[in-house]
PDB file of N, CA and C in Angstrom:
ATOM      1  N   UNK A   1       3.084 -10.390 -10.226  1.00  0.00           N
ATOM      2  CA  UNK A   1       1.937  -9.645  -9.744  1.00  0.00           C
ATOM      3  C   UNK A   1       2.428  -8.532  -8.824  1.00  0.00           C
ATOM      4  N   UNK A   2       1.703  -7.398  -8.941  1.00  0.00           N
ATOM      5  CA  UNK A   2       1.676  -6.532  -8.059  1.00  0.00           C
ATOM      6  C   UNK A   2       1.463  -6.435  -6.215  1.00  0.00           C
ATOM      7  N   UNK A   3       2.797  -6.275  -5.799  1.00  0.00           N
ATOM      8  CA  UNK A   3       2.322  -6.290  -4.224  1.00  0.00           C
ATOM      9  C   UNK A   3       2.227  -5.311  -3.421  1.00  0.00           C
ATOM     10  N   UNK A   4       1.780  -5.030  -2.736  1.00  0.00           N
ATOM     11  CA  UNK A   4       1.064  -3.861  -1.827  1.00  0.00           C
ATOM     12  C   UNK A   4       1.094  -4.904  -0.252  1.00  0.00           C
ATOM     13  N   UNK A   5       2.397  -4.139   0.393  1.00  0.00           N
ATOM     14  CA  UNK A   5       2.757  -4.645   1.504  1.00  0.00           C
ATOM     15  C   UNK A   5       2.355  -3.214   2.590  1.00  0.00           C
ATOM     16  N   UNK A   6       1.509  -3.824   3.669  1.00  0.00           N
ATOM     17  CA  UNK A   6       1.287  -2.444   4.584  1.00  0.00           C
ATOM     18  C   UNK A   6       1.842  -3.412   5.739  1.00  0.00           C
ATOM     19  N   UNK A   7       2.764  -2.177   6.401  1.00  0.00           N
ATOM     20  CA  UNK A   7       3.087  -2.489   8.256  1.00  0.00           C
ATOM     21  C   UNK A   7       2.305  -1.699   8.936  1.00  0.00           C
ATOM     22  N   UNK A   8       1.780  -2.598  10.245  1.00  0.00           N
ATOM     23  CA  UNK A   8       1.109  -2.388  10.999  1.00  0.00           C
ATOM     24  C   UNK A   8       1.106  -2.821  12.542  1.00  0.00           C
ATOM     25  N   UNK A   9       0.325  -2.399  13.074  1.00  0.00           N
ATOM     26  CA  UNK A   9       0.171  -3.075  14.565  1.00  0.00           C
ATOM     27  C   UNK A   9      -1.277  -2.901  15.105  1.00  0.00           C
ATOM     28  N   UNK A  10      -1.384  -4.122  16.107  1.00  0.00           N
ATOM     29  CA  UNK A  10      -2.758  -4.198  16.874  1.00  0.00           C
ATOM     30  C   UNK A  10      -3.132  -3.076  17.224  1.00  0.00           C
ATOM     31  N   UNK A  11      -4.351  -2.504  17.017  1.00  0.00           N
ATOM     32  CA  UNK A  11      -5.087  -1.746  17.863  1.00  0.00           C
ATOM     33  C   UNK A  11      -4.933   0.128  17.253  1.00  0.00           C
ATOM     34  N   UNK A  12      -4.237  -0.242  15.920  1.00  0.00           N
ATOM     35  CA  UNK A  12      -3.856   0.829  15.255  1.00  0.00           C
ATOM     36  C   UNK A  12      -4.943   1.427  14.050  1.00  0.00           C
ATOM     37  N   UNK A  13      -5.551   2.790  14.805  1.00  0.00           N
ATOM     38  CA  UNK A  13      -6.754   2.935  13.904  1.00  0.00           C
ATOM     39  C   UNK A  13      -5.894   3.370  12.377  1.00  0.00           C
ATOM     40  N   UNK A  14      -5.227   4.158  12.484  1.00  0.00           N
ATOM     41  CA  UNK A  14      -4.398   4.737  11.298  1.00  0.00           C
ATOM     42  C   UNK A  14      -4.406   3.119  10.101  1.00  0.00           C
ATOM     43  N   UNK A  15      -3.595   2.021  10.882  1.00  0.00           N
ATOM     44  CA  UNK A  15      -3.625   0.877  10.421  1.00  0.00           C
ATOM     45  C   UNK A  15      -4.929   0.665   9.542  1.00  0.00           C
ATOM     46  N   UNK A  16      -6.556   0.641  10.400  1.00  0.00           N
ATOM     47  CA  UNK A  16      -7.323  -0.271   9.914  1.00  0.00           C
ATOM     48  C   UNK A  16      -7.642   0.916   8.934  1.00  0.00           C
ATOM     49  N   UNK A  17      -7.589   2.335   8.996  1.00  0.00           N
ATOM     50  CA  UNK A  17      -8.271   3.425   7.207  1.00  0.00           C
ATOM     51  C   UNK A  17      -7.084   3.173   6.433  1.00  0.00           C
ATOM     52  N   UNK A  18      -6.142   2.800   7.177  1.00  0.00           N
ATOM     53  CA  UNK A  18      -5.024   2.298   5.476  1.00  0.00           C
ATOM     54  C   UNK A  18      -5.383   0.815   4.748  1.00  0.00           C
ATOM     55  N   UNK A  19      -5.742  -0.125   5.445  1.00  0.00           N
ATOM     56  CA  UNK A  19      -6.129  -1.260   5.074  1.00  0.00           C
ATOM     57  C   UNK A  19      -7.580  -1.088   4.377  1.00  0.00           C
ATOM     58  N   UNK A  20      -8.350  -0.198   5.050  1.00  0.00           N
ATOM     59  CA  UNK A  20      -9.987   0.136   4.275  1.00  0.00           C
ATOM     60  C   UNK A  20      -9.310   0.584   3.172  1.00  0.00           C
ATOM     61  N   UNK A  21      -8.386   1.888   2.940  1.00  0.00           N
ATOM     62  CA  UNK A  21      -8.292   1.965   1.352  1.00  0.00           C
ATOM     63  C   UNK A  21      -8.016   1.679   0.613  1.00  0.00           C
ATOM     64  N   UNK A  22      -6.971   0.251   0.544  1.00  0.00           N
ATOM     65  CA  UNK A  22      -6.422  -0.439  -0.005  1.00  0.00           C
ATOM     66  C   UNK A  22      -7.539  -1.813  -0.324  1.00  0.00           C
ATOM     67  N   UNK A  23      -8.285  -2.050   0.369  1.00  0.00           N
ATOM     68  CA  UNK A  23      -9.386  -2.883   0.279  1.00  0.00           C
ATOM     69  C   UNK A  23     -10.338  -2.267  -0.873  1.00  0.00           C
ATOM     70  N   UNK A  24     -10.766  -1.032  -0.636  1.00  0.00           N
ATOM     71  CA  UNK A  24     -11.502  -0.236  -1.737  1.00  0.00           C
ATOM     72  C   UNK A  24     -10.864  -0.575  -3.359  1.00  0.00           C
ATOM     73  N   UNK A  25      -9.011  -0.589  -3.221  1.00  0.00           N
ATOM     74  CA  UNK A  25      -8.577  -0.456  -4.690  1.00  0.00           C
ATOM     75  C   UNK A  25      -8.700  -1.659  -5.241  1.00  0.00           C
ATOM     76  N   UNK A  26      -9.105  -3.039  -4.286  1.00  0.00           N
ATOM     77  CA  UNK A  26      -8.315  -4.145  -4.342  1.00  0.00           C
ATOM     78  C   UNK A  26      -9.745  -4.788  -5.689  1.00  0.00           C
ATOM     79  N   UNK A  27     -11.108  -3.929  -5.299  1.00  0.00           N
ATOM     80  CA  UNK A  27     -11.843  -4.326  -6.124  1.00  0.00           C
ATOM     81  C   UNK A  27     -11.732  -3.858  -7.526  1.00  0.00           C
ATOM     82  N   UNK A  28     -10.918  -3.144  -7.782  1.00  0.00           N
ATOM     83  CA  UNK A  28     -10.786  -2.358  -9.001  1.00  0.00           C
ATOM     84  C   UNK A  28      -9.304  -2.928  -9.975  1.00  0.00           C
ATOM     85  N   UNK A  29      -8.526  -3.339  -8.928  1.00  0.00           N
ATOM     86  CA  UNK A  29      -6.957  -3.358  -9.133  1.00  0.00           C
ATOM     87  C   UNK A  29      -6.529  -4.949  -8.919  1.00  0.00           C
ATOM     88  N   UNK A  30      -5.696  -5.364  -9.746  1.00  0.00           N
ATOM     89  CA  UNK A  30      -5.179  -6.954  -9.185  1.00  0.00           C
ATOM     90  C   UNK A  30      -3.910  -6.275  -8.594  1.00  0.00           C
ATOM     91  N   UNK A  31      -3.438  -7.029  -7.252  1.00  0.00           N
ATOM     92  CA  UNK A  31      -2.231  -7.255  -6.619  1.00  0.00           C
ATOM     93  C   UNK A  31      -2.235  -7.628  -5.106  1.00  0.00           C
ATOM     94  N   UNK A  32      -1.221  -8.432  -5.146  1.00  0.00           N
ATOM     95  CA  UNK A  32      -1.571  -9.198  -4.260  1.00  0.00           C
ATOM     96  C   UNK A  32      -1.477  -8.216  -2.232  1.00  0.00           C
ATOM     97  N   UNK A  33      -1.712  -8.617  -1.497  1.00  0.00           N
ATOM     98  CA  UNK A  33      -1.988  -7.921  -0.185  1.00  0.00           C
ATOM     99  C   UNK A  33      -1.158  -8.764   0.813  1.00  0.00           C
ATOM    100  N   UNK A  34      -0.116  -7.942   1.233  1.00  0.00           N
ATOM    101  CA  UNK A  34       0.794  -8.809   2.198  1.00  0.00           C
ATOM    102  C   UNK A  34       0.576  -7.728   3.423  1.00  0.00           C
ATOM    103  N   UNK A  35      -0.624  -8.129   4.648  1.00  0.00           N
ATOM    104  CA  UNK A  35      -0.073  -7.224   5.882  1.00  0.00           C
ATOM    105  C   UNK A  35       1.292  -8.068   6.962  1.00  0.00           C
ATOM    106  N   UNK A  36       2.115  -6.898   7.069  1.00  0.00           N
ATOM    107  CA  UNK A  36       3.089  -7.208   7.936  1.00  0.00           C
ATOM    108  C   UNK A  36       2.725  -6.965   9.352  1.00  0.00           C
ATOM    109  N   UNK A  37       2.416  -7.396  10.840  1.00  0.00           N
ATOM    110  CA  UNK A  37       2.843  -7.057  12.217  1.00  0.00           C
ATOM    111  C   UNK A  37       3.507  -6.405  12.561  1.00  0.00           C
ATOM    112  N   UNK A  38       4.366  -5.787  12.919  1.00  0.00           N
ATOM    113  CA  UNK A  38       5.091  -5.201  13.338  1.00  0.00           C
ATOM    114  C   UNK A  38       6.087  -5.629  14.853  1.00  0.00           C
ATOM    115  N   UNK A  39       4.687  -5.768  15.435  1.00  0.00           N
ATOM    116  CA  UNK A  39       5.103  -6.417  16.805  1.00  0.00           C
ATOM    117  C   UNK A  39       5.631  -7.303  17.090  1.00  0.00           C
ATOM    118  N   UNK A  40       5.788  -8.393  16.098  1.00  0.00           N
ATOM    119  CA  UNK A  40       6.481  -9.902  16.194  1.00  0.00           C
ATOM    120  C   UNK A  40       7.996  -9.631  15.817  1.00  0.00           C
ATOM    121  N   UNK A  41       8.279  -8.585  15.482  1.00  0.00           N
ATOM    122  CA  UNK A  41       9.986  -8.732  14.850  1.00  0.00           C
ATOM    123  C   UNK A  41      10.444  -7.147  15.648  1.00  0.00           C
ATOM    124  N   UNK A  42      11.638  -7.959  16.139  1.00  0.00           N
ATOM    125  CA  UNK A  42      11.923  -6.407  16.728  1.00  0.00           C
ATOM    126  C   UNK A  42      12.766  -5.460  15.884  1.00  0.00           C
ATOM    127  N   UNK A  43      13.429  -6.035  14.933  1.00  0.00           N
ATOM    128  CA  UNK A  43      13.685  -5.194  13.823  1.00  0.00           C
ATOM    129  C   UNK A  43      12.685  -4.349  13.319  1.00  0.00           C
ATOM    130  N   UNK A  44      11.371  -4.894  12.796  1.00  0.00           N
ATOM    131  CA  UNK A  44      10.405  -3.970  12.038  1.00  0.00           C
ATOM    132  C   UNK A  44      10.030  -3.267  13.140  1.00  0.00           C
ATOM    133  N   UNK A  45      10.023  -3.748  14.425  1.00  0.00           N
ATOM    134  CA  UNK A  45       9.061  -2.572  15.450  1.00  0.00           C
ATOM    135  C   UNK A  45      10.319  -1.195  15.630  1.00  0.00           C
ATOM    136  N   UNK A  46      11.428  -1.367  15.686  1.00  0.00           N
ATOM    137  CA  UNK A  46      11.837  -0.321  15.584  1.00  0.00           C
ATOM    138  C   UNK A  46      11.995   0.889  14.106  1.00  0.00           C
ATOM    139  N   UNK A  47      11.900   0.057  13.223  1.00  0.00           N
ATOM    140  CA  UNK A  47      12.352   0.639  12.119  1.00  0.00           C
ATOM    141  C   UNK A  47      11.120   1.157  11.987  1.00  0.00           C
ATOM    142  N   UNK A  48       9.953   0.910  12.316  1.00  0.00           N
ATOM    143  CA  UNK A  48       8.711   1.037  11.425  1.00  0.00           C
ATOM    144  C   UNK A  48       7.433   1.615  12.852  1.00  0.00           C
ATOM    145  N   UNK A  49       7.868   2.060  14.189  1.00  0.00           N
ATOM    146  CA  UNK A  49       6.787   1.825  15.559  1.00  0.00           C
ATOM    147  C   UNK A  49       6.268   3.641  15.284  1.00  0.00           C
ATOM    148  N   UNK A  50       7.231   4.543  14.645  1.00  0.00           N
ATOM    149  CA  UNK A  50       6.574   5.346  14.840  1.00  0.00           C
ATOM    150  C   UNK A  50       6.199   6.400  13.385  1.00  0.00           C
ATOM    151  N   UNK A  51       6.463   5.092  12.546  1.00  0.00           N
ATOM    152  CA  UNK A  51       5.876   5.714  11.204  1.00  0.00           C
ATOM    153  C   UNK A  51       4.156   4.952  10.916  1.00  0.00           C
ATOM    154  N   UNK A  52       4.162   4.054  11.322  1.00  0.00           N
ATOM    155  CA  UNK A  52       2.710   3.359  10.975  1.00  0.00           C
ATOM    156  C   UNK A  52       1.699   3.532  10.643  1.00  0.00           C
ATOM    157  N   UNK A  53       1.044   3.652   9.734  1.00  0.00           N
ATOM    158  CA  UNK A  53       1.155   2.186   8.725  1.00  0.00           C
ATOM    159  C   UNK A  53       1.643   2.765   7.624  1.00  0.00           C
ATOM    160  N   UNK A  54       2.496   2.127   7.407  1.00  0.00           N
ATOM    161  CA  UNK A  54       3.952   2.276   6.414  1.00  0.00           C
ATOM    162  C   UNK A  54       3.390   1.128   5.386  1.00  0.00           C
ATOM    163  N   UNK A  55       3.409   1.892   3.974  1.00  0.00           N
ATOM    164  CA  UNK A  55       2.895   1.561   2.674  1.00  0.00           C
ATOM    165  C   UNK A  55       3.860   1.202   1.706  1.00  0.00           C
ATOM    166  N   UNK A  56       3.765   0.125   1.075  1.00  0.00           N
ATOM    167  CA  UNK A  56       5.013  -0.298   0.135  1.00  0.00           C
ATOM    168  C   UNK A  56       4.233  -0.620  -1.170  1.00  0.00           C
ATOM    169  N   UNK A  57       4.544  -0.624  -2.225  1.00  0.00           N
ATOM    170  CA  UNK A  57       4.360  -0.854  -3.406  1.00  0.00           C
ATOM    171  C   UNK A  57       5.630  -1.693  -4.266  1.00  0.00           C
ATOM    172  N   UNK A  58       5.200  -2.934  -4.383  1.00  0.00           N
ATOM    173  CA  UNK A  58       6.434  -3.626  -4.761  1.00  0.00           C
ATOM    174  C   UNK A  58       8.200  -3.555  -4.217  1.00  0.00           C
ATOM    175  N   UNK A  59       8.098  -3.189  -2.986  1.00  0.00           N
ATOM    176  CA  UNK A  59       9.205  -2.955  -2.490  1.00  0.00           C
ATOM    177  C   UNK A  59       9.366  -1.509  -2.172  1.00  0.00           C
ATOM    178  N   UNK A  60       8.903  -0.692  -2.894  1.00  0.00           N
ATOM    179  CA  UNK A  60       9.275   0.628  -2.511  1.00  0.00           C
ATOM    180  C   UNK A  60       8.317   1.818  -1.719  1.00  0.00           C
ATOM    181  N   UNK A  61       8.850   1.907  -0.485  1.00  0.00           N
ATOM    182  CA  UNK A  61       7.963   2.553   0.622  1.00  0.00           C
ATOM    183  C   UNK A  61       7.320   4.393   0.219  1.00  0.00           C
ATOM    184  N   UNK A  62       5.949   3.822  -0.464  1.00  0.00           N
ATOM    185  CA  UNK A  62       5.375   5.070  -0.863  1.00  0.00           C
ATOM    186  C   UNK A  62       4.382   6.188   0.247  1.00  0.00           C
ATOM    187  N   UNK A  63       4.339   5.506   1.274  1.00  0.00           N
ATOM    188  CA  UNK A  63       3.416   6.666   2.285  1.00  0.00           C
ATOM    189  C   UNK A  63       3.675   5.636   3.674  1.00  0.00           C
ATOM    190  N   UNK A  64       3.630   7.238   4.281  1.00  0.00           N
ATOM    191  CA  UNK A  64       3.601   6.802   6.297  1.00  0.00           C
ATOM    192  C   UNK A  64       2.425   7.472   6.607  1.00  0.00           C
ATOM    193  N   UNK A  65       1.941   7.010   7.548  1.00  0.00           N
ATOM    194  CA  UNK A  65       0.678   7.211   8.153  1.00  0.00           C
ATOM    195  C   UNK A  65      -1.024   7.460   7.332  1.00  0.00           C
ATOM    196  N   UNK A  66      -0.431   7.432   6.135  1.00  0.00           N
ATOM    197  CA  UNK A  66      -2.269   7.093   5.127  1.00  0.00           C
ATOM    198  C   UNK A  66      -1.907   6.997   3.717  1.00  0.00           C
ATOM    199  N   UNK A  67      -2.873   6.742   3.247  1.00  0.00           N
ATOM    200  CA  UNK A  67      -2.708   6.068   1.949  1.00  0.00           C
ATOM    201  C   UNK A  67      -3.258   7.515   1.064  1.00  0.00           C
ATOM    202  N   UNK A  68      -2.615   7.264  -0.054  1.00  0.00           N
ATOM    203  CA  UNK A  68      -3.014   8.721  -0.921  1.00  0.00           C
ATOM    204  C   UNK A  68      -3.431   7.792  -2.014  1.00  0.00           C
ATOM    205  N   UNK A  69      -4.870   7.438  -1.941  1.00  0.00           N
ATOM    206  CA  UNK A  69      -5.909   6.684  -3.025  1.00  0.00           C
ATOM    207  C   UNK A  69      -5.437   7.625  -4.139  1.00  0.00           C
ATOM    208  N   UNK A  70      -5.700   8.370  -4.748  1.00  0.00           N
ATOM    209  CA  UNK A  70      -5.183   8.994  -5.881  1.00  0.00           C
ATOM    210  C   UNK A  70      -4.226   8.081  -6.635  1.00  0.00           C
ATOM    211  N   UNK A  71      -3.144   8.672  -6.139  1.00  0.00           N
ATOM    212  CA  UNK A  71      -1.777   7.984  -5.954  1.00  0.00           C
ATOM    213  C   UNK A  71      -1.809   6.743  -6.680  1.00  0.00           C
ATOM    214  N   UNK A  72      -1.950   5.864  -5.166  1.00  0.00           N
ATOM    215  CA  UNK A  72      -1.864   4.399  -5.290  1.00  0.00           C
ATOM    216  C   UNK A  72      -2.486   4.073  -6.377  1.00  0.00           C
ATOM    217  N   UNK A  73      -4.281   4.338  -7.166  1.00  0.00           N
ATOM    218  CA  UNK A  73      -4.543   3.814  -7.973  1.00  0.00           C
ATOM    219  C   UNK A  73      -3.842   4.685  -9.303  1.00  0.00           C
ATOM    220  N   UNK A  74      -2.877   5.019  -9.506  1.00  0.00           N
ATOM    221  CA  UNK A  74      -2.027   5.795 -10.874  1.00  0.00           C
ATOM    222  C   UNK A  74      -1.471   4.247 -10.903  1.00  0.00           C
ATOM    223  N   UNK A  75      -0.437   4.410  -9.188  1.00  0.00           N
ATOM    224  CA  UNK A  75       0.826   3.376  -9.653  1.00  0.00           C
ATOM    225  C   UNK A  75       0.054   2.175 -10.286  1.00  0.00           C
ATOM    226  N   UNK A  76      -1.325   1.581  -9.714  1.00  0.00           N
ATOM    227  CA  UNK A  76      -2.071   0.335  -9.420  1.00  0.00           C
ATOM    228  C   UNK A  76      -2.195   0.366 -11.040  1.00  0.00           C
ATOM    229  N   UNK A  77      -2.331   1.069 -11.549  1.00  0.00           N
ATOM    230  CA  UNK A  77      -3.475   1.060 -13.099  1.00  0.00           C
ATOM    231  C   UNK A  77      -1.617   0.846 -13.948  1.00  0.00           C
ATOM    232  N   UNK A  78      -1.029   1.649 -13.551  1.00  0.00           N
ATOM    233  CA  UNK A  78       0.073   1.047 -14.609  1.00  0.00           C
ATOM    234  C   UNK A  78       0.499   2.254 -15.283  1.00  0.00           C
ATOM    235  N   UNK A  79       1.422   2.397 -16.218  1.00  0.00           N
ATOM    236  CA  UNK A  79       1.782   3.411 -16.899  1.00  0.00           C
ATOM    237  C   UNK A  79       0.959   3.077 -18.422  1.00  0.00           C
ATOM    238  N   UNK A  80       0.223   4.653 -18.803  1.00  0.00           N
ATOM    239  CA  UNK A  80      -0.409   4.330 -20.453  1.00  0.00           C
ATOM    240  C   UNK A  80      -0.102   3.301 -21.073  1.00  0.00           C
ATOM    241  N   UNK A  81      -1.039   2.980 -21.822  1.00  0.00           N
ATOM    242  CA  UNK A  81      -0.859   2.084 -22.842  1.00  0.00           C
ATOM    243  C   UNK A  81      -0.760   3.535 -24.614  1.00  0.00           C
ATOM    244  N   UNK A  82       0.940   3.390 -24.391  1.00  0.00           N
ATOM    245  CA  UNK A  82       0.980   3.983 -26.031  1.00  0.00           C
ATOM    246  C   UNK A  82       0.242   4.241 -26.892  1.00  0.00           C
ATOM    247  N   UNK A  83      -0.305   2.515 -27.381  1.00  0.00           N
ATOM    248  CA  UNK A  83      -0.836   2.608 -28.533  1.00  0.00           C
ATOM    249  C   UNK A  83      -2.305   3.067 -28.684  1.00  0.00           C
ATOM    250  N   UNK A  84      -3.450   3.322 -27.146  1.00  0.00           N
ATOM    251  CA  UNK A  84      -4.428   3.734 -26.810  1.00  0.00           C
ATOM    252  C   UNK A  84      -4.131   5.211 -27.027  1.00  0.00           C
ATOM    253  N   UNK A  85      -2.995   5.888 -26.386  1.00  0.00           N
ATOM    254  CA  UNK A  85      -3.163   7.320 -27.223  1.00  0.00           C
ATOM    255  C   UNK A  85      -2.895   8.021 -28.440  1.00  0.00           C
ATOM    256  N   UNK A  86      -2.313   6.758 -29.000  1.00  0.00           N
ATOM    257  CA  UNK A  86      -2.165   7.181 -30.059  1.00  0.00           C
ATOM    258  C   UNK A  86      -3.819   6.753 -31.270  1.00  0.00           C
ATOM    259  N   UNK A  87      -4.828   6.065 -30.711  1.00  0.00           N
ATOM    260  CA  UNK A  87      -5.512   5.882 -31.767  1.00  0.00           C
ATOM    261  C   UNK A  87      -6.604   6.454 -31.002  1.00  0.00           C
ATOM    262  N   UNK A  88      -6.178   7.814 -29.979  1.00  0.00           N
ATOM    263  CA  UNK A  88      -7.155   9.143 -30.162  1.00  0.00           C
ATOM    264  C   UNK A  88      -6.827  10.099 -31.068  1.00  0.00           C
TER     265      UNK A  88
END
């Protein structure tokens, strides 16, 4: 399954419109929703305190500071199905 990992921290508005848009896709899209803290690991708080909220898509970090809905629902939907364009 598809995962969609966002880092974050308390009290972070940027945080809660990245989590609203990802909530929006979540009705449209299967994959699963891992939010990370930030604040509990001092590794992620440095790597990650002044990009937030830092967006991952199966491992690979696609946006800092907002989510590009566009975007996300391309990767979310998948690459064509071939044989659908071909029996236009």
């Amino acid at each position: 399954m598809t995962r969609v990992s966002v880092y974050v921290r308390p009290g972070c508005h940027l945080c809660d419109d990245a989590l609203a848009a990802i909530s929006r896709l979540g009705a449209s899209y299967e994959f699963s929703l891992q939010v990370v803290d930030i604040e509990g690991d001092p590794v992620l708080h440095a790597r990650y305190l002044e990009r937030i909220p830092v967006i991952e898509l199966d491992g690979e970090e696609l946006y800092d500071f907002f989510v590009d809905e566009d975007d996300l629902r391309l990767r979310l939907a998948g690459p064509p199905d071939p044989l659908e364009s071909s029996r236009a």
